[in-house]
Protein backbone atom coordinates (compact mmCIF):
# COMPACT_ATOMS: atom_id res chain seq x y z
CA UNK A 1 16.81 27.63 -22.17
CA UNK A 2 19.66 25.06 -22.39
CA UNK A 3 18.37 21.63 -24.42
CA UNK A 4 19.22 18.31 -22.73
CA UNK A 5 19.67 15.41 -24.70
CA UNK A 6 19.20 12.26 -22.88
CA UNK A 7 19.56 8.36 -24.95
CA UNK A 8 17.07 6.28 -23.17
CA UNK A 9 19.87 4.05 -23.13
CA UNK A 10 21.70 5.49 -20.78
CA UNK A 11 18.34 5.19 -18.41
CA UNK A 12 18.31 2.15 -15.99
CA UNK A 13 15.47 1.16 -14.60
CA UNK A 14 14.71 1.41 -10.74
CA UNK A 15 15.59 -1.67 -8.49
CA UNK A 16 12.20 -1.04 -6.33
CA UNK A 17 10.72 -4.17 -5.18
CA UNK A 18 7.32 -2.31 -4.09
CA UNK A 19 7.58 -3.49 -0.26
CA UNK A 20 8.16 -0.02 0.88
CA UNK A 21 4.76 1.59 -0.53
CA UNK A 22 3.17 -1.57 0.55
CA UNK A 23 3.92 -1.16 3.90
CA UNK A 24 2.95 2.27 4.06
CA UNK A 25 -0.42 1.32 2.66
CA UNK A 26 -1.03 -1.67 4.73
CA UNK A 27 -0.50 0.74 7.52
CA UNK A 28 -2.86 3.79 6.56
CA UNK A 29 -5.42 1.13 6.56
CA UNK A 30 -4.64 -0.16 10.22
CA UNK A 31 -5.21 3.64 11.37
CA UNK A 32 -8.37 4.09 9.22
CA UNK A 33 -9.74 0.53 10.69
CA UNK A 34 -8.98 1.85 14.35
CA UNK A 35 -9.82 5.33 13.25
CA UNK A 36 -13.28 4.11 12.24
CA UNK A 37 -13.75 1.77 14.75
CA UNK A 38 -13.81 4.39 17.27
CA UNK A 39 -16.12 7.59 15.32
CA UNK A 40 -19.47 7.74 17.70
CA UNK A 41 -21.46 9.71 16.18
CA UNK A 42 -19.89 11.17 13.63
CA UNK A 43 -21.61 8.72 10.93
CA UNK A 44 -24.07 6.50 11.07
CA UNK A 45 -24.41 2.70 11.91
CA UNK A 46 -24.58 1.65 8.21
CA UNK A 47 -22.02 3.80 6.82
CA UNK A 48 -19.60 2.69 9.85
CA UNK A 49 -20.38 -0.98 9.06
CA UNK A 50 -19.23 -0.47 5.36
CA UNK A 51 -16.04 1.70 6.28
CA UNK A 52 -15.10 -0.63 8.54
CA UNK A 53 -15.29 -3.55 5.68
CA UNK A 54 -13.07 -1.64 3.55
CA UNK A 55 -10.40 -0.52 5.46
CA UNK A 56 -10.50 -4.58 7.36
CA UNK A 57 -10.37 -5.64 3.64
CA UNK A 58 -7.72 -3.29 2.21
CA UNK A 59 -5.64 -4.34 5.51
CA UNK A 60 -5.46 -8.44 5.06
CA UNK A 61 -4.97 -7.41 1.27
CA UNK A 62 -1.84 -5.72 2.22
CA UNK A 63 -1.03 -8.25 4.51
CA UNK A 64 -1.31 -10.86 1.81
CA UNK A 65 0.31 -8.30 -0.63
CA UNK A 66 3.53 -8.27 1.52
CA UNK A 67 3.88 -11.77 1.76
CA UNK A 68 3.55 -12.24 -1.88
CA UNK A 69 6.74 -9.44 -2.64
CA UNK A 70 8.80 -10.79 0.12
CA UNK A 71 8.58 -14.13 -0.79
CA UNK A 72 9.39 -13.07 -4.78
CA UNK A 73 12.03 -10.53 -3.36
CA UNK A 74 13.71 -13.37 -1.85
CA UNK A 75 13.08 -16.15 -5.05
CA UNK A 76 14.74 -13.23 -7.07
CA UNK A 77 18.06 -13.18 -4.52
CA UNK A 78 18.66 -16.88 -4.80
């Protein structure tokens, strides 16, 4: 097996500004909320209840998440 030798300074770092995964995220907890929101019988009242807080929770912190990295995306372009 052939050896590669890589200098970590020939490694540049990734230009990600993290919206992308955020958005996927913030999503994936809209469907759970309105995937929840609609299970009849499939768990019970209590358990629904704290599902529901969750998902409702990780969604507005994704919300607020995105707003954060756009607004530093764009403070970084100026």
């Amino acid at each position: 097996m052939k050896k590669i030798n890589i200098d970590s300074k020939d490694i540049k770092p990734l230009d990600t500004d993290g919206i992308r995964p955020l958005n996927i995220g913030t999503v994936l907890f809209a469907i759970a909320t309105l995937f929840i929101f609609f299970q009849n019988g499939v768990i019970s009242e209590a358990d629904k209840v704290i599902w529901l807080r969750i998902a409702i929770f990780g969604f507005f912190l994704g919300i607020i998440g995105l707003r954060i990295l756009h607004n530093r995306k764009r403070k970084l372009k100026e």
